[in-house]
C-alpha atoms as a PDB file:
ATOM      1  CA  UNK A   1     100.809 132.434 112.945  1.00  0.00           C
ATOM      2  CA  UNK A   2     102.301 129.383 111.366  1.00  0.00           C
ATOM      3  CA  UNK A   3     103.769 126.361 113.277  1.00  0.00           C
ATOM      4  CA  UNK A   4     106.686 124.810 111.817  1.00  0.00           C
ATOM      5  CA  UNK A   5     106.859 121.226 113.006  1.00  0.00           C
ATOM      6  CA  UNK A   6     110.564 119.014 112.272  1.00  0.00           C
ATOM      7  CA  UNK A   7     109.700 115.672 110.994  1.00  0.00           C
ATOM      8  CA  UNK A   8     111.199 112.435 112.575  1.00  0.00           C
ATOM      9  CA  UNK A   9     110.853 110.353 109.532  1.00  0.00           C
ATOM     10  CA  UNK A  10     110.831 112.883 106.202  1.00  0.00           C
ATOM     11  CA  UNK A  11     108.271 112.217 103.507  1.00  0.00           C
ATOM     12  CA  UNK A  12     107.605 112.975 100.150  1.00  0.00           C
ATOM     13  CA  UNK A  13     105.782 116.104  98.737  1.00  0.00           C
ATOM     14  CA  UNK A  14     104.759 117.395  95.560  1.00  0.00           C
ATOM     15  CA  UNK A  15     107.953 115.380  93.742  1.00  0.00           C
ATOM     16  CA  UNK A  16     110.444 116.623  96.632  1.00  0.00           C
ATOM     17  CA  UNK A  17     112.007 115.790  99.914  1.00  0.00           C
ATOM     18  CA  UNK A  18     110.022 117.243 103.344  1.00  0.00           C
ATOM     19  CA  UNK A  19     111.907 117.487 106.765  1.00  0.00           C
ATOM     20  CA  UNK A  20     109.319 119.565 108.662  1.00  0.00           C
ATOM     21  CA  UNK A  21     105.549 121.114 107.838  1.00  0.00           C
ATOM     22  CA  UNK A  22     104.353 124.449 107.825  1.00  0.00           C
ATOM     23  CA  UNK A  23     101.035 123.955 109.927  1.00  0.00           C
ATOM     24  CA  UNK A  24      98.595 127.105 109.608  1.00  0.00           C
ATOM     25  CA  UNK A  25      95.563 127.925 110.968  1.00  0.00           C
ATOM     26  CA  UNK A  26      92.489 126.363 109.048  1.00  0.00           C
ATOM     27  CA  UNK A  27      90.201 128.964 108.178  1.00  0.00           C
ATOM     28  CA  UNK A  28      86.407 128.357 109.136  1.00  0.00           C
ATOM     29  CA  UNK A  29      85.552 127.898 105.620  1.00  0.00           C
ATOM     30  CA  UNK A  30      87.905 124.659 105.579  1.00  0.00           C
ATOM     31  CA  UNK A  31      86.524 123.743 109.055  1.00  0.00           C
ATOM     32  CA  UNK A  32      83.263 123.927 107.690  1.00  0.00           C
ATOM     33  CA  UNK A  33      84.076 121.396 104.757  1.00  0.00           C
ATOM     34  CA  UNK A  34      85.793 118.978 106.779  1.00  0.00           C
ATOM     35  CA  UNK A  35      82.258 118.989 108.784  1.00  0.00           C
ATOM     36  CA  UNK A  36      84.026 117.756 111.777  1.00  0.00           C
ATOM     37  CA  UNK A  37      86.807 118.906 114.485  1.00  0.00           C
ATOM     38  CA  UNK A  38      89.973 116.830 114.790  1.00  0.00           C
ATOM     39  CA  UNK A  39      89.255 115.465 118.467  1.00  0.00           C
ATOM     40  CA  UNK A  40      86.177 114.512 121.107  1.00  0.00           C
ATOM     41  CA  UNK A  41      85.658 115.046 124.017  1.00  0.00           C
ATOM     42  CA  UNK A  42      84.512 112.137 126.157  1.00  0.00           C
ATOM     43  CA  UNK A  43      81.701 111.859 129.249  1.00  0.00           C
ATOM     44  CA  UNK A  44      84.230 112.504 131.807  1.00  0.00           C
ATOM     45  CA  UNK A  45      86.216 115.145 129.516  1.00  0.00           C
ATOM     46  CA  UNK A  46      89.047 113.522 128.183  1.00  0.00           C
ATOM     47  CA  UNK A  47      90.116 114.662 124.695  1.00  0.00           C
ATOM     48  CA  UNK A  48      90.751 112.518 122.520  1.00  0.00           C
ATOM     49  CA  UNK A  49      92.093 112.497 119.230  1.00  0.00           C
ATOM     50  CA  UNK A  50      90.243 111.907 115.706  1.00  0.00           C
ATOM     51  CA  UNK A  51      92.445 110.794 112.930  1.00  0.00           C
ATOM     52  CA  UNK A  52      91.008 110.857 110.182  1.00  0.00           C
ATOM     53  CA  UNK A  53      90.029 114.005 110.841  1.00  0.00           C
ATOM     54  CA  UNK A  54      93.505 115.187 111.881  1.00  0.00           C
ATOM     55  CA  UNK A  55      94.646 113.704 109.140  1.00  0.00           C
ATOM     56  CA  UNK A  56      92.262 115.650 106.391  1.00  0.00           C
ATOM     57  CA  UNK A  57      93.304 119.028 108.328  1.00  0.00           C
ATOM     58  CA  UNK A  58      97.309 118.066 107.969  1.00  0.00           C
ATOM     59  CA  UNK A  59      96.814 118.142 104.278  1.00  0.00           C
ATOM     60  CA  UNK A  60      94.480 121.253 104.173  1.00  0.00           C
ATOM     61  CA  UNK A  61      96.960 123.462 106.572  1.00  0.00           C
ATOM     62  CA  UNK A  62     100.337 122.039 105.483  1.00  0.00           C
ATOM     63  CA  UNK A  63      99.313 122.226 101.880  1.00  0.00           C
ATOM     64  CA  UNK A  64     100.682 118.416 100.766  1.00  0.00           C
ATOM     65  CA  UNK A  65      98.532 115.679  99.370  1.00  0.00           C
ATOM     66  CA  UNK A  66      96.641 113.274 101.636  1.00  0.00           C
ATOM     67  CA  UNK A  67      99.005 110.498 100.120  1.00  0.00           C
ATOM     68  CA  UNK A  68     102.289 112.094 101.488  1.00  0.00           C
ATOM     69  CA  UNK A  69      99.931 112.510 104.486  1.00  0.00           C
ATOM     70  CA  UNK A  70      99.749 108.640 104.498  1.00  0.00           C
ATOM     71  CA  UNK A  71     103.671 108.459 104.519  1.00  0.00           C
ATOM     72  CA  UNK A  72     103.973 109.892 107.687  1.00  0.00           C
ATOM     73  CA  UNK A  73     105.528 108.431 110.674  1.00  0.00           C
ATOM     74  CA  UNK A  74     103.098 107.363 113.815  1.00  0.00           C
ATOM     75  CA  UNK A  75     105.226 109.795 116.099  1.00  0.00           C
ATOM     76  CA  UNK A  76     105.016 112.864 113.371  1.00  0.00           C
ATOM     77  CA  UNK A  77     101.216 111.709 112.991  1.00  0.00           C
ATOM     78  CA  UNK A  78     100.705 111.665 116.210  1.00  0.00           C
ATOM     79  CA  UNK A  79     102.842 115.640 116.947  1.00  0.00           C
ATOM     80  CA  UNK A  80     100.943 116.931 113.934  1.00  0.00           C
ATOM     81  CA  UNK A  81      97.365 115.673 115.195  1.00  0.00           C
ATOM     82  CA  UNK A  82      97.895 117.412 118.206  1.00  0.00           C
ATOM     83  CA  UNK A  83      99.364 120.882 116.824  1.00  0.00           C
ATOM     84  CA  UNK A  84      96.109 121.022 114.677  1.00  0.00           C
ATOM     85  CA  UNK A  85      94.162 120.108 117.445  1.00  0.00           C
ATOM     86  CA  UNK A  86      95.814 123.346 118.990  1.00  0.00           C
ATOM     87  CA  UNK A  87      94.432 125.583 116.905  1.00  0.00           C
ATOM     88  CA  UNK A  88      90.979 125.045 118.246  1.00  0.00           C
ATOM     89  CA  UNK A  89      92.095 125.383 121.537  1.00  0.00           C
ATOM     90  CA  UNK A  90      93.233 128.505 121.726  1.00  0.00           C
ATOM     91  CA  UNK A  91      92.606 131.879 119.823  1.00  0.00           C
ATOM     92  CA  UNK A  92      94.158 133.255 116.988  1.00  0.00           C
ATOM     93  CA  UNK A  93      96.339 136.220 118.022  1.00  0.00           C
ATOM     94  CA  UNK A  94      95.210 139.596 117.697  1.00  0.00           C
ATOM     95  CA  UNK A  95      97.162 142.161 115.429  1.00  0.00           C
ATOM     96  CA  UNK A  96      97.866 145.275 117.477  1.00  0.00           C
ATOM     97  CA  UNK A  97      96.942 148.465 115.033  1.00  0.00           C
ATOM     98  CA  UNK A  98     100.331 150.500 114.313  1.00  0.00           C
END
């Protein structure tokens, strides 16, 4: 399942416009190339986020360039981070068979 998130602040993308991102799940293959999960977890565990991290999975699962990445907004940063965060949080759901 794909998140779409509305941008506060659009950017530019591949030579056009962007109001919002299409967040998907990263696959484990681009988990395993990023070498690193987009938050820690502290001694008395609080999460907290890691953005550069985030920021190499918001280009991976929205499918822009890490410059338009760059162009982002603290506040959208700061949504996105957390919606990709998500996605390690929580499992992917389950197709029923039909």
């Amino acid at each position: 399942m794909n998140d779409i998130v509305k941008l506060q602040v659009p950017i530019e993308a591949h030579g056009e416009q962007l109001n919002g991102l299409t967040l998907r799940r990263p696959t484990v293959t681009e988990v395993r190339a990023i070498k690193a999960l987009p938050y820690r977890i502290g001694k008395d565990e609080e999460v907290s986020l890691d953005m550069d991290v985030a920021a190499k999975y918001i280009a991976v699962c929205a499918g822009i360039p890490p410059s338009s990445v760059n162009q982002l907004d603290l506040a959208d940063l700061n949504t996105l981070s957390w919606e990709i965060a998500g996605f390690f949080m929580t499992a992917a759901s389950v197709k029923s068979p039909t």
